[in-house]
Protein backbone atom coordinates (compact mmCIF):
# COMPACT_ATOMS: atom_id res chain seq x y z
CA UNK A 1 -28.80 -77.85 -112.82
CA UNK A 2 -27.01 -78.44 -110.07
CA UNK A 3 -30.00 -80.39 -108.20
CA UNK A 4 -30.26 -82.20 -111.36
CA UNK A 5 -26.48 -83.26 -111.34
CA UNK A 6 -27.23 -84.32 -107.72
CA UNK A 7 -30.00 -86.41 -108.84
CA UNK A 8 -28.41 -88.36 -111.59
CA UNK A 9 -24.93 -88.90 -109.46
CA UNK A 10 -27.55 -91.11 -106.64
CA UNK A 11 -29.11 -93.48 -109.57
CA UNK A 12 -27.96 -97.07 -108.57
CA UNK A 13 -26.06 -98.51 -112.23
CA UNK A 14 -28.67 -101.43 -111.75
CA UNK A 15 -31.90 -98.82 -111.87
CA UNK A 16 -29.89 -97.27 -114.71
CA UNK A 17 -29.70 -100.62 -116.38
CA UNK A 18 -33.51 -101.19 -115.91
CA UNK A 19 -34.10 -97.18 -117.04
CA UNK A 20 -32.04 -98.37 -120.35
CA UNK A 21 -34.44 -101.19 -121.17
CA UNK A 22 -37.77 -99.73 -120.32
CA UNK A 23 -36.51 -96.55 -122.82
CA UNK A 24 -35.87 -99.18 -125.36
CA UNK A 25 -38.90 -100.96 -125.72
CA UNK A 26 -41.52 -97.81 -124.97
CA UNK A 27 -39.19 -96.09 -128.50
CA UNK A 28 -39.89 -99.33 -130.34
CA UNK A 29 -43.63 -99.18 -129.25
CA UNK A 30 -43.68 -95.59 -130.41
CA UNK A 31 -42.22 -96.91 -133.55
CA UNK A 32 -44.61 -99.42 -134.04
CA UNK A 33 -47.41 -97.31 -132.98
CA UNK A 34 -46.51 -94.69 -135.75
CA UNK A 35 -47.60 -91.42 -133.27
CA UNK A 36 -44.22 -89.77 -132.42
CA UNK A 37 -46.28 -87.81 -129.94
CA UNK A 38 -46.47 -90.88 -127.25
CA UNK A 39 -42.53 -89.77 -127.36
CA UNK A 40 -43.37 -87.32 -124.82
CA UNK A 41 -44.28 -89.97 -122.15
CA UNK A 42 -40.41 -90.96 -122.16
CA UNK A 43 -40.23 -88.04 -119.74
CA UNK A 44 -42.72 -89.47 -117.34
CA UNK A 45 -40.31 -92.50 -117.37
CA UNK A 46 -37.23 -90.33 -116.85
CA UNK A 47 -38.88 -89.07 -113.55
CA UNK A 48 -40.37 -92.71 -112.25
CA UNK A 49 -36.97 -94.13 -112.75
CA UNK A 50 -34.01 -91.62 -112.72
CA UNK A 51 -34.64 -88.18 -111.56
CA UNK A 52 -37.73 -88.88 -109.27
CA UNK A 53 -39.17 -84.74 -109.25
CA UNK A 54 -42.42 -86.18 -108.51
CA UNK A 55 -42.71 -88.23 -105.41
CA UNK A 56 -44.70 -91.07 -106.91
CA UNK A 57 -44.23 -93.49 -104.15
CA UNK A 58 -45.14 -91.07 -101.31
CA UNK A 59 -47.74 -93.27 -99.93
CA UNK A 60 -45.20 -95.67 -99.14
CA UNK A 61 -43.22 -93.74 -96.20
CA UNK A 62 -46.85 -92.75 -94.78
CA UNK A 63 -47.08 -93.26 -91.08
CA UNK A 64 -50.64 -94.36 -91.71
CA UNK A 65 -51.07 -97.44 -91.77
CA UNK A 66 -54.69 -96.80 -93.69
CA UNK A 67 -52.89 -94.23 -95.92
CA UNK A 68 -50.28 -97.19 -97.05
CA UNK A 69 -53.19 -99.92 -97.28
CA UNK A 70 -55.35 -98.34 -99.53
CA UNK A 71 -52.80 -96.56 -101.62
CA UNK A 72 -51.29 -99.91 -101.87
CA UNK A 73 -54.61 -101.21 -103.33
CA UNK A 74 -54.95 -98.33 -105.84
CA UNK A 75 -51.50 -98.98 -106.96
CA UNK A 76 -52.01 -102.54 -108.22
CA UNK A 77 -55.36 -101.63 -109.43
CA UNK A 78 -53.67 -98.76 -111.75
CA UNK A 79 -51.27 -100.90 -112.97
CA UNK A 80 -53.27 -103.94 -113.43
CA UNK A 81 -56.02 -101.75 -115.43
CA UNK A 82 -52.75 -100.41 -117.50
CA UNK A 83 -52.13 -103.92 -118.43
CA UNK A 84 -55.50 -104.86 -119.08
CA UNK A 85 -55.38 -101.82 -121.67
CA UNK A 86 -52.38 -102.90 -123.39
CA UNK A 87 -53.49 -106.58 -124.09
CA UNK A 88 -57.48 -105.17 -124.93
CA UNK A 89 -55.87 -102.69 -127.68
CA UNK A 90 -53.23 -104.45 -129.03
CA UNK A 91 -53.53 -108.39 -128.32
CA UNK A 92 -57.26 -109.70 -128.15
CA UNK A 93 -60.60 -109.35 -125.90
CA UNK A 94 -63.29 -111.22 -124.38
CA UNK A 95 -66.95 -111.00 -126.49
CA UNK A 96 -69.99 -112.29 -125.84
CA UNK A 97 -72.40 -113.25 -128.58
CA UNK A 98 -76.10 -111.50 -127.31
CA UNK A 99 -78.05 -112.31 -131.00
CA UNK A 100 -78.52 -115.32 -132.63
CA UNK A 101 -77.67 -113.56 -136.05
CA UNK A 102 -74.82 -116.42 -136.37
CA UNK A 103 -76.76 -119.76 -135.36
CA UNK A 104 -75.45 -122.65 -135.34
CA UNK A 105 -71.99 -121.41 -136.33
CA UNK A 106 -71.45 -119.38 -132.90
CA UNK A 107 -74.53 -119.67 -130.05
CA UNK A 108 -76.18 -117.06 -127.62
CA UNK A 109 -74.42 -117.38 -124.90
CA UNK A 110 -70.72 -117.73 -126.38
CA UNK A 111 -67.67 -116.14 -124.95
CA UNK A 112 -65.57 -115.47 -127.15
CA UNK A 113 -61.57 -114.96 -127.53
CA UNK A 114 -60.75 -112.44 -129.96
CA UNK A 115 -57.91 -111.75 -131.70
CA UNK A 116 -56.96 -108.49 -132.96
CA UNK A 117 -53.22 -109.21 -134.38
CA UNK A 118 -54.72 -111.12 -136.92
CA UNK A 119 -55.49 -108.19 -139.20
CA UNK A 120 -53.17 -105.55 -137.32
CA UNK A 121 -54.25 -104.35 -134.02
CA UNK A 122 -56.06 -100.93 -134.62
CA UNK A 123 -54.54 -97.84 -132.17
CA UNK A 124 -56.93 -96.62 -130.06
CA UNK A 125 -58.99 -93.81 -131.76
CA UNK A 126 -60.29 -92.52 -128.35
CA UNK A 127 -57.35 -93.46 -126.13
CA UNK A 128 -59.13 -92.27 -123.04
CA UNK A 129 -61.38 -94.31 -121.91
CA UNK A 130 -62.10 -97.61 -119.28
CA UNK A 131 -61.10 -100.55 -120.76
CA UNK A 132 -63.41 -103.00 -119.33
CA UNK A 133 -66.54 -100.93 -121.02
CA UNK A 134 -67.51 -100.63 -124.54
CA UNK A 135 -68.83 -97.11 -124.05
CA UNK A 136 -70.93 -97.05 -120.68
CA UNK A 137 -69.79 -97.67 -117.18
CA UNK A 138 -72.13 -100.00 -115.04
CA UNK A 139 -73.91 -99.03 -112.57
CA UNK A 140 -73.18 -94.95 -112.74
CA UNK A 141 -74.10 -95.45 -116.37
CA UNK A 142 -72.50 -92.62 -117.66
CA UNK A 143 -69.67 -92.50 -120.51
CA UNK A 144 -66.42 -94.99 -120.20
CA UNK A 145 -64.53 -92.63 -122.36
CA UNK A 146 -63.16 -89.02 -123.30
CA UNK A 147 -64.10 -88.15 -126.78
CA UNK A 148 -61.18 -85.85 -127.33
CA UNK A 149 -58.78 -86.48 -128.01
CA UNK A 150 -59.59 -88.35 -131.73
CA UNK A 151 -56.69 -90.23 -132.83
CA UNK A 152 -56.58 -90.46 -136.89
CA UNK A 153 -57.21 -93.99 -137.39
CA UNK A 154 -53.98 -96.13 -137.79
CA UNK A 155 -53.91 -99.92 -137.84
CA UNK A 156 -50.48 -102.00 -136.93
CA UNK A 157 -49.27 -104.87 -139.29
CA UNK A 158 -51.11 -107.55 -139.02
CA UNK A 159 -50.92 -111.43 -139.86
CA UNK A 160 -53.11 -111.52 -142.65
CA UNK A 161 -56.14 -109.79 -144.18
CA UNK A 162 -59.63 -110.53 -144.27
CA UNK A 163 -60.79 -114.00 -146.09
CA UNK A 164 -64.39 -114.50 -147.48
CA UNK A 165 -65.86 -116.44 -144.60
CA UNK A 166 -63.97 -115.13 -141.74
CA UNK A 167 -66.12 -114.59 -138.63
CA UNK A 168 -65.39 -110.76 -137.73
CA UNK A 169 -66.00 -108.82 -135.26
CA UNK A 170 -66.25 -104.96 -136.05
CA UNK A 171 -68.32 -101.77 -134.60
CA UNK A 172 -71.34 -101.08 -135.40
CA UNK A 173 -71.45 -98.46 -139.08
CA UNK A 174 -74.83 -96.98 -137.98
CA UNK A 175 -73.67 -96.69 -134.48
CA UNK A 176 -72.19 -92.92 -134.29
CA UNK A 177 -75.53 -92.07 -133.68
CA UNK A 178 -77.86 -93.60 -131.21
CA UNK A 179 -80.90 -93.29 -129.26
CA UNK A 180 -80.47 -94.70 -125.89
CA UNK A 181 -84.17 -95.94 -125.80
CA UNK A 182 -84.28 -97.42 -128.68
CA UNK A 183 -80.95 -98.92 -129.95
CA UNK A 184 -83.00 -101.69 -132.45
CA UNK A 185 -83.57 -100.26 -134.93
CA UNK A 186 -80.84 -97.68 -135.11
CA UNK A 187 -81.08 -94.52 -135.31
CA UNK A 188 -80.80 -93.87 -139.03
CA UNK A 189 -83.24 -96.72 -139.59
CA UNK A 190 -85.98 -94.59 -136.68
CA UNK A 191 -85.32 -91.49 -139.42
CA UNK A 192 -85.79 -93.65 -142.39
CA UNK A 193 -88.86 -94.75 -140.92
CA UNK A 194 -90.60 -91.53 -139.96
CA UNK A 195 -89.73 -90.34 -142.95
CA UNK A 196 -91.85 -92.99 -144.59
CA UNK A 197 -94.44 -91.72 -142.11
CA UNK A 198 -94.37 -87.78 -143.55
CA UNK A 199 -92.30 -86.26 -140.99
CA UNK A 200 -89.91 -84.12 -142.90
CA UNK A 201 -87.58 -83.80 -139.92
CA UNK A 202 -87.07 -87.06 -138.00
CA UNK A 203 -83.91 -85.71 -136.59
CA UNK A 204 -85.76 -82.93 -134.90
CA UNK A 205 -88.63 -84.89 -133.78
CA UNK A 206 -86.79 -87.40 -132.45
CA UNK A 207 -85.08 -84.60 -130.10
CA UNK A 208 -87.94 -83.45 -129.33
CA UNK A 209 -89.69 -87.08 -128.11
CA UNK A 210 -86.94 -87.92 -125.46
CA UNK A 211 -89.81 -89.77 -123.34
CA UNK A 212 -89.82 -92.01 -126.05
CA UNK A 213 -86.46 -92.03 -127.39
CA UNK A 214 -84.46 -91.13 -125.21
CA UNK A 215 -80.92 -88.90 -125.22
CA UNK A 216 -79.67 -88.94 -128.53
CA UNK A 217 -75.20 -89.10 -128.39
CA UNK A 218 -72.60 -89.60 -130.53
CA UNK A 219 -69.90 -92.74 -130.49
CA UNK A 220 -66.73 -92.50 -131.56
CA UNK A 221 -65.70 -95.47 -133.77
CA UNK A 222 -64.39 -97.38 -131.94
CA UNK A 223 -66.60 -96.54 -128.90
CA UNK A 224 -69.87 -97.89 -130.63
CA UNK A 225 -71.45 -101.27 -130.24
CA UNK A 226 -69.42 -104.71 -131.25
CA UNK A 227 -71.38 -106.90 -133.88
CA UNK A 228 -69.94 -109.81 -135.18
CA UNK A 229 -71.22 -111.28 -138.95
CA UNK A 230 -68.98 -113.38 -141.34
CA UNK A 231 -67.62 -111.57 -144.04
CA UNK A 232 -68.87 -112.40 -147.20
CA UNK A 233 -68.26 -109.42 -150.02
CA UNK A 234 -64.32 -108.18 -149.81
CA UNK A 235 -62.90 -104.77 -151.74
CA UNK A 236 -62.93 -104.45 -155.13
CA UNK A 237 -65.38 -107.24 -155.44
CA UNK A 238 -68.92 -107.07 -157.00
CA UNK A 239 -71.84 -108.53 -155.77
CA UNK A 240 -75.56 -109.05 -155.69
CA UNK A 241 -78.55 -111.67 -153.87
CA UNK A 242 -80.40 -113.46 -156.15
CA UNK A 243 -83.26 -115.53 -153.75
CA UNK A 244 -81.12 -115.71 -151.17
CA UNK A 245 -77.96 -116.93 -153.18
CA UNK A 246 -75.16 -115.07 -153.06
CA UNK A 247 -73.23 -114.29 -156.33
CA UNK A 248 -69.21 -112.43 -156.35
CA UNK A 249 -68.29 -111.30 -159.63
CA UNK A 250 -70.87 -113.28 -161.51
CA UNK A 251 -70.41 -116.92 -159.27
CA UNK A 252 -72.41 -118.21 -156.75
CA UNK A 253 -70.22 -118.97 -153.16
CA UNK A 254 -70.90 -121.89 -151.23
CA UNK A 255 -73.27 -121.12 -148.20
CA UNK A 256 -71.85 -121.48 -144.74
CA UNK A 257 -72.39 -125.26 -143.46
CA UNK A 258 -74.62 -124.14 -140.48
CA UNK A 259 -76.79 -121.99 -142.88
CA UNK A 260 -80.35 -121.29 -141.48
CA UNK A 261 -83.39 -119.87 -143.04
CA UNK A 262 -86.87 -119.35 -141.26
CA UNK A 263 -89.50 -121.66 -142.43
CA UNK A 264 -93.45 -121.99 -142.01
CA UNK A 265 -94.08 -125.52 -140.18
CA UNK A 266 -97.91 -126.36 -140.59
CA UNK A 267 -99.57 -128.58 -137.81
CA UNK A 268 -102.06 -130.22 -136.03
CA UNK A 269 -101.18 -129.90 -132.62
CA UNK A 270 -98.39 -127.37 -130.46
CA UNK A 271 -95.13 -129.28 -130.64
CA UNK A 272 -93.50 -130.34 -127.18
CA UNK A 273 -90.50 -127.37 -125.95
CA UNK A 274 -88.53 -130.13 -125.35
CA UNK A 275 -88.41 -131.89 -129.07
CA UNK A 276 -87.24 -127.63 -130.36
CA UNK A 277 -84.63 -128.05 -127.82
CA UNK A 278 -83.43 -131.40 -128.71
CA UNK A 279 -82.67 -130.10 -132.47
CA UNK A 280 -81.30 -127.12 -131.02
CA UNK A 281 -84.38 -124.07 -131.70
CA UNK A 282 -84.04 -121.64 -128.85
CA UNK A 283 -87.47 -120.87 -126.95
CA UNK A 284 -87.19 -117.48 -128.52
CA UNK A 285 -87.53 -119.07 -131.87
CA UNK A 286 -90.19 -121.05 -131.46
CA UNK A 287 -92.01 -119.27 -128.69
CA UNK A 288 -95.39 -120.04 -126.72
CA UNK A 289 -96.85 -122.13 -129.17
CA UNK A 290 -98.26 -122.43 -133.42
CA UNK A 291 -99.87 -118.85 -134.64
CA UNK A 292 -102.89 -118.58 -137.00
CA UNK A 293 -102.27 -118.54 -140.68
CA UNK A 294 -104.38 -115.28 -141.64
CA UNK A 295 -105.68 -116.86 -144.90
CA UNK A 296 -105.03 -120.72 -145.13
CA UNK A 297 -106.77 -121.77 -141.83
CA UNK A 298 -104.24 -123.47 -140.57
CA UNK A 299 -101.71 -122.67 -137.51
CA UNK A 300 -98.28 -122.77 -137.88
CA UNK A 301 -94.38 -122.18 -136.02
CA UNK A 302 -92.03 -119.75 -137.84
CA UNK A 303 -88.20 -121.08 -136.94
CA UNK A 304 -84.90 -121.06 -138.39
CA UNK A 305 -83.44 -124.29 -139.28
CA UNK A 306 -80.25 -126.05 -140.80
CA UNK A 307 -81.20 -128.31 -143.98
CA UNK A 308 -80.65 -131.38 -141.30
CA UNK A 309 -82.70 -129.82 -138.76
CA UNK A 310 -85.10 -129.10 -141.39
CA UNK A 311 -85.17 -132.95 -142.34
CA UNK A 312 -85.73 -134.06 -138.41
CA UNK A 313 -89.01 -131.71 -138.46
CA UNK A 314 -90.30 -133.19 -141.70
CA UNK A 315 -90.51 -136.54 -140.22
CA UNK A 316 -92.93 -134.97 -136.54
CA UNK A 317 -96.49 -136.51 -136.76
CA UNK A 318 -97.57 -132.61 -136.00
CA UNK A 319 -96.61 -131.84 -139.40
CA UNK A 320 -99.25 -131.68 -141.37
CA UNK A 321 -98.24 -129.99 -144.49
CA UNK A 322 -94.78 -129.31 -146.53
CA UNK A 323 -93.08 -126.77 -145.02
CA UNK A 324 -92.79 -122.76 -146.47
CA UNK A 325 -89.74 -120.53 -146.80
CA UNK A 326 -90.77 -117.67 -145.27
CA UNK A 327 -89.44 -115.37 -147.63
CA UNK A 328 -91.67 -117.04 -150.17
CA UNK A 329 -95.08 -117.04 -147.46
CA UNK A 330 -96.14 -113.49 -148.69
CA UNK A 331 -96.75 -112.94 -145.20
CA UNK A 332 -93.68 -110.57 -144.33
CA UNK A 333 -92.40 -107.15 -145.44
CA UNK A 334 -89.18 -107.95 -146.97
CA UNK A 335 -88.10 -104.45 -147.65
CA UNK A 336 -86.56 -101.67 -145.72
CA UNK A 337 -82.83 -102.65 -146.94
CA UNK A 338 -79.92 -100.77 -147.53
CA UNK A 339 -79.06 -98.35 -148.90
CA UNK A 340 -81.97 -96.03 -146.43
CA UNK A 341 -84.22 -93.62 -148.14
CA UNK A 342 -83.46 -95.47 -151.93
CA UNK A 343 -85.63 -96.84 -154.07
CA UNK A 344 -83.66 -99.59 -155.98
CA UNK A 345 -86.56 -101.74 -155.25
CA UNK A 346 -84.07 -104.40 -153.62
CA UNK A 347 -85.60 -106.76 -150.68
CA UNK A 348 -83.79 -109.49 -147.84
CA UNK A 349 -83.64 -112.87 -150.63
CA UNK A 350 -82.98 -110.17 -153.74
CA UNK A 351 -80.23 -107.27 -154.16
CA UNK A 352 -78.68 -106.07 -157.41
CA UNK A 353 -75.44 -105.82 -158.09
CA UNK A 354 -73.32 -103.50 -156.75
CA UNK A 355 -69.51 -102.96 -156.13
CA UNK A 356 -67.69 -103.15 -152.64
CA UNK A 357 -64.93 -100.17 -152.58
CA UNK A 358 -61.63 -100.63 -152.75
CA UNK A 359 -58.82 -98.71 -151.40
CA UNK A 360 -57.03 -96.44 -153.99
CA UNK A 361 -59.91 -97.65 -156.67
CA UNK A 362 -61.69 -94.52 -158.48
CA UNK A 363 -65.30 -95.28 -158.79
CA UNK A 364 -67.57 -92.80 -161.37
CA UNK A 365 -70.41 -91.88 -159.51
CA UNK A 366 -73.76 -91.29 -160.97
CA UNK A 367 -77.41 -90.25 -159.80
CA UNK A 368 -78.25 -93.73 -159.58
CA UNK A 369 -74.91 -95.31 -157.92
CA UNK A 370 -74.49 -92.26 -155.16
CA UNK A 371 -76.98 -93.60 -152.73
CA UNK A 372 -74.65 -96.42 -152.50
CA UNK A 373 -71.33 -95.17 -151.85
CA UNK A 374 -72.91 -91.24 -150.22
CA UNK A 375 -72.75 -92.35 -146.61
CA UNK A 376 -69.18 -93.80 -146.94
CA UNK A 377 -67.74 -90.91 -148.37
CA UNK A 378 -69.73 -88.20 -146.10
CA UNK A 379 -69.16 -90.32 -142.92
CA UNK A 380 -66.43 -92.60 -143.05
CA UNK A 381 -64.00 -90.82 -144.98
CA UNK A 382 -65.22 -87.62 -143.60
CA UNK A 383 -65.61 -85.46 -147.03
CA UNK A 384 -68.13 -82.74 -147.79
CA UNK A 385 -70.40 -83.80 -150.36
CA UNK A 386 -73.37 -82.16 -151.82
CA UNK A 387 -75.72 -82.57 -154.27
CA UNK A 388 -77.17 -80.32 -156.80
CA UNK A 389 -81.03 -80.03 -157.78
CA UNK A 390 -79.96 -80.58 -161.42
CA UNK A 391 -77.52 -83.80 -160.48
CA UNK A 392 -74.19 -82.47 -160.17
CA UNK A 393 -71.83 -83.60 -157.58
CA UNK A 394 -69.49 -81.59 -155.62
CA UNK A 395 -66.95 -83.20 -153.29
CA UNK A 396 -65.39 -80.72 -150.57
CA UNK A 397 -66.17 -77.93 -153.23
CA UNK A 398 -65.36 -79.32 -156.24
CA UNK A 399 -67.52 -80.50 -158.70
CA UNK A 400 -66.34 -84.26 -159.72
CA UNK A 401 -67.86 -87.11 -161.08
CA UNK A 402 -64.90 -89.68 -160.01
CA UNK A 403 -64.00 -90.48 -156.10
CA UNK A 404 -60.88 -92.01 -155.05
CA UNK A 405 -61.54 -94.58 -151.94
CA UNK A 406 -59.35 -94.23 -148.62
CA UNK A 407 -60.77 -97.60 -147.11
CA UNK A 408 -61.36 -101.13 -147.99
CA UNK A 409 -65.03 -101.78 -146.98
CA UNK A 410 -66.58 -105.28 -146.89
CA UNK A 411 -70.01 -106.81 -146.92
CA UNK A 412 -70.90 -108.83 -143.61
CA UNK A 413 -73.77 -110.88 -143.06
CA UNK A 414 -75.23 -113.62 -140.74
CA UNK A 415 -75.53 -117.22 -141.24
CA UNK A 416 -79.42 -117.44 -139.37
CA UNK A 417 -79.88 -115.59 -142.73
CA UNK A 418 -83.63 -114.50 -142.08
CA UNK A 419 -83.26 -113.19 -138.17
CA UNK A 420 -79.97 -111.28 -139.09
CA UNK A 421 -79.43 -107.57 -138.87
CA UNK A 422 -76.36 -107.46 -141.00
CA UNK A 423 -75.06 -105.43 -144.29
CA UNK A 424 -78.82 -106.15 -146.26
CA UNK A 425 -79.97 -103.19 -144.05
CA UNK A 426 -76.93 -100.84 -142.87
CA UNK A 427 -74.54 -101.76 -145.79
CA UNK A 428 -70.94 -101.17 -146.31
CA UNK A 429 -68.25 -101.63 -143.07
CA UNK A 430 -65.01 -99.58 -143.62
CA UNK A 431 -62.04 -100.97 -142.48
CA UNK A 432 -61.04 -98.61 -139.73
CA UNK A 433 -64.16 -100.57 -137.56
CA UNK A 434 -62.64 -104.09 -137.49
CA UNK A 435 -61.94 -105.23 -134.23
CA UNK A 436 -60.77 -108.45 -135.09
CA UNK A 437 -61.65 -112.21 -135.67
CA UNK A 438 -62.71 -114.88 -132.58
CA UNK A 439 -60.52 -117.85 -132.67
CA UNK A 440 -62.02 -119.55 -129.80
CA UNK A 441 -64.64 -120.09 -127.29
CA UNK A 442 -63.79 -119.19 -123.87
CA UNK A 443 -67.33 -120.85 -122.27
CA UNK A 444 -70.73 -121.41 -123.23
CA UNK A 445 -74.45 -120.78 -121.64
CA UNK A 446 -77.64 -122.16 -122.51
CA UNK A 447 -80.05 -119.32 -121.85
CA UNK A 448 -82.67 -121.97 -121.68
CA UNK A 449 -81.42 -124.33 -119.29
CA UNK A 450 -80.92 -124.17 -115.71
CA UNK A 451 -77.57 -124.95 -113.84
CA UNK A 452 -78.84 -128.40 -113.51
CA UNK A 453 -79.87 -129.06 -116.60
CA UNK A 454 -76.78 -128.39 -118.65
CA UNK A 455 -76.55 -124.55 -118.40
CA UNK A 456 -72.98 -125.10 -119.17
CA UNK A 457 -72.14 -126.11 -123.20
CA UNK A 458 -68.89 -128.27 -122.26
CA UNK A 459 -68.78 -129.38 -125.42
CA UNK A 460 -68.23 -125.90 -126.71
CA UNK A 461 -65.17 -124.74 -124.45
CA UNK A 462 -62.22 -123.69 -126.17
CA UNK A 463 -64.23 -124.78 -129.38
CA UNK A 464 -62.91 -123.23 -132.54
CA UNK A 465 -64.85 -120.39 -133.65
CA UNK A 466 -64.11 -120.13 -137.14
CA UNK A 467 -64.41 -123.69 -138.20
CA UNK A 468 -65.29 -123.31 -141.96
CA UNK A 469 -62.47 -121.51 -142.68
CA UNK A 470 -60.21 -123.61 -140.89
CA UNK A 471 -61.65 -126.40 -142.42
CA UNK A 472 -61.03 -124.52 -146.11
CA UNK A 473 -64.78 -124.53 -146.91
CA UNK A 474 -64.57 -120.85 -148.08
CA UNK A 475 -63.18 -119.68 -150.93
């Protein structure tokens, strides 16, 4: 006590003043947080500023000049990486768009701003970990995070909530489990498939193939991949696909303005690279040249297009013939859509109707609604639920035919509407994996131009990314 008494008599009134106002705002971020166990790190600030037990700036009163150097290095790194944190987790984050799933809206090759006060920055769920990696470190590739501890999820106030037609970006549902071979398709979608193929245990076999598959891990939420779709479906809201038109509660929405769908272009001849890049198709789209139609005799390119770029192909002398939704070209499986392993019989243009959950609703489940809603009560709201051979439902132990939602869950999809891996296939995303919304664009790259041949989109720098709904085109 008596050190202690020593201690405090030495503190300078100014470091006292400073001590004062650090305390101040780290209890109102506790506060705001809403974990009164981040209290504890008050007494870390005690020491660095008042009582100084541990000898934090040792390095500084080294002899060493080498000692002093690099320690002086480390120092800013720590606390620029501490900083970096803060504004990642509770203010916004770089993203970059790596699938054309939202062409022309948002490009391959966009960097993108986004905010996450928008709808309430979401605490950390696995506050350990780098914050310049999603989930693996470069180069050492090996984890960027600590799974444990696993914060309950908790989300901040935010400035609104989720519109129909906000661009969002969220992690991955299907991503707590992943092959690191094969990360498209996803893990449950690899089961789903071998399943299909007779093996009764593609968990097992998949273990068992890591040549082929790789290690399989588990993600934390907020440690899985980032996607970003446009939200379409919102809580409490019902809705269904009928040929590729999308109904809520019984009305058809408007489609985003940048819309694509893949069509079949007959023609006579290959079509020059440089006329697909002039209407903006990416080489990936259209690809090495026309393919063989396997009954009609004639060759053809599959690409998405825009109802105007659409127009500007009708009018190439290549074309020979009117051009074929490829939905409609019989040539495609259009199966293999959510909900995985159920029969409902539902393909990518056409989905029945179904209801997105809302939080606090009470939905009555039946046989034939379950496979919809299983997965978000088993995995995302973490409840026991079994199944009896003659039907009946038991939820943590009790049999019930009534659940009570903890989440709002939403329906995302992509606007390049036939090359999008979006809520047709994985369905439902809970709330507690939105990231956030992109406001901007940062910068731009043209995979498929050099750095001399307009590699850089200027055009598209600090471009909104969310036009529609700034423009009020959603509703």
């Amino acid at each position: 006590m008596n050190d202690l008494r020593r201690r405090l008599s030495e503190v300078k009134t100014t470091r006292w003043i400073r001590f004062a106002v650090v305390s101040l705002l780290f209890i109102l971020f506790v506060i705001w947080i809403g974990n009164p166990w981040l209290g504890l790190i008050w007494l870390l600030l005690a020491d660095i500023y008042i009582t100084g037990y541990i000898n934090w700036t040792w390095w500084k009163k080294s002899k060493d000049k080498t000692v002093r150097r690099v320690m002086g290095w480390v120092d800013a790194i720590v606390y620029a990486l501490v900083l970096v944190y803060i504004i990642f987790a509770f203010i916004g984050q770089n993203y970059q768009i790596p699938s054309s799933s939202l062409e022309k809206s948002l490009l391959v090759g966009d960097y993108l701003w986004v905010n996450k006060t928008l709808y309430g920055p979401r605490v950390p769920q696995t506050p350990l970990h780098f914050p310049l990696a999603q989930h693996t470190l470069p180069v050492v590739n090996t984890k960027s995070y600590i799974e444990r501890p696993q914060l309950d999820y908790h989300r901040l106030p935010g400035l609104r909530s989720i519109r129909r037609g906000d661009i969002v970006v969220f992690n991955y549902p299907q991503g707590d489990t992943v092959a690191l071979k094969i990360q498209n398709p996803d893990y449950y979608q690899i089961c789903a498939e071998l399943r299909r193929n007779g093996i009764s245990d593609p968990a097992g076999y998949i273990r068992s193939n890591p040549a082929q598959f790789g290690e399989v891990v588990w993600r934390p939420v907020d440690r899985r991949e980032n996607y970003v779709k446009r939200a379409v479906g919102l809580p409490g809201e019902r809705l269904k696909i009928v040929s590729d038109r999308i109904f809520i509660d019984g009305k058809e929405i408007a489609e985003p303005e940048e819309v694509q769908y893949n069509w079949l272009i007959p023609v006579s001849a290959p079509v020059d690279p440089v006329k697909w890049k002039e209407i903006g198709v990416r080489a990936d789209d259209f690809g090495s040249g026309p393919i063989e139609h396997p009954t009609a005799g004639f060759k053809f390119y599959d690409v998405p297009l825009t109802a105007a770029m659409k127009k500007q192909v009708e009018e190439w002398p290549e074309v020979i013939a009117p051009l074929i939704r490829e939905s409609e070209s019989g040539l495609y499986d259009l199966g293999g859509m959510w909900p995985l392993g159920a029969d409902y019989g539902w393909t990518r243009p056409d989905m029945g109707e179904f209801w997105i959950p809302k939080r606090g609703a009470t939905l009555h489940l039946t046989p034939g609604n379950l496979p919809l809603y299983e997965r978000a009560i088993r995995v995302y709201e973490g409840n026991d639920l079994r199944v009896d051979p003659d039907g009946a439902i038991f939820i943590n132990g009790k049999r019930t035919d009534y659940y009570t939602f903890k989440m709002d869950y939403y329906w995302m999809m992509g606007d390049n509407r036939d090359r999008s891996a979006d809520s047709r296939y994985w369905g439902l995303v809970p709330e507690d994996h939105i990231v956030g919304s992109p406001v901007f664009v940062l910068v731009s790259f043209d995979q498929d131009r050099g750095w001399t041949e307009g590699k850089i989109r200027f055009n598209r720098i600090l471009r909104d990314a969310n036009p529609d709904v700034s423009a009020g085109k959603w509703k």
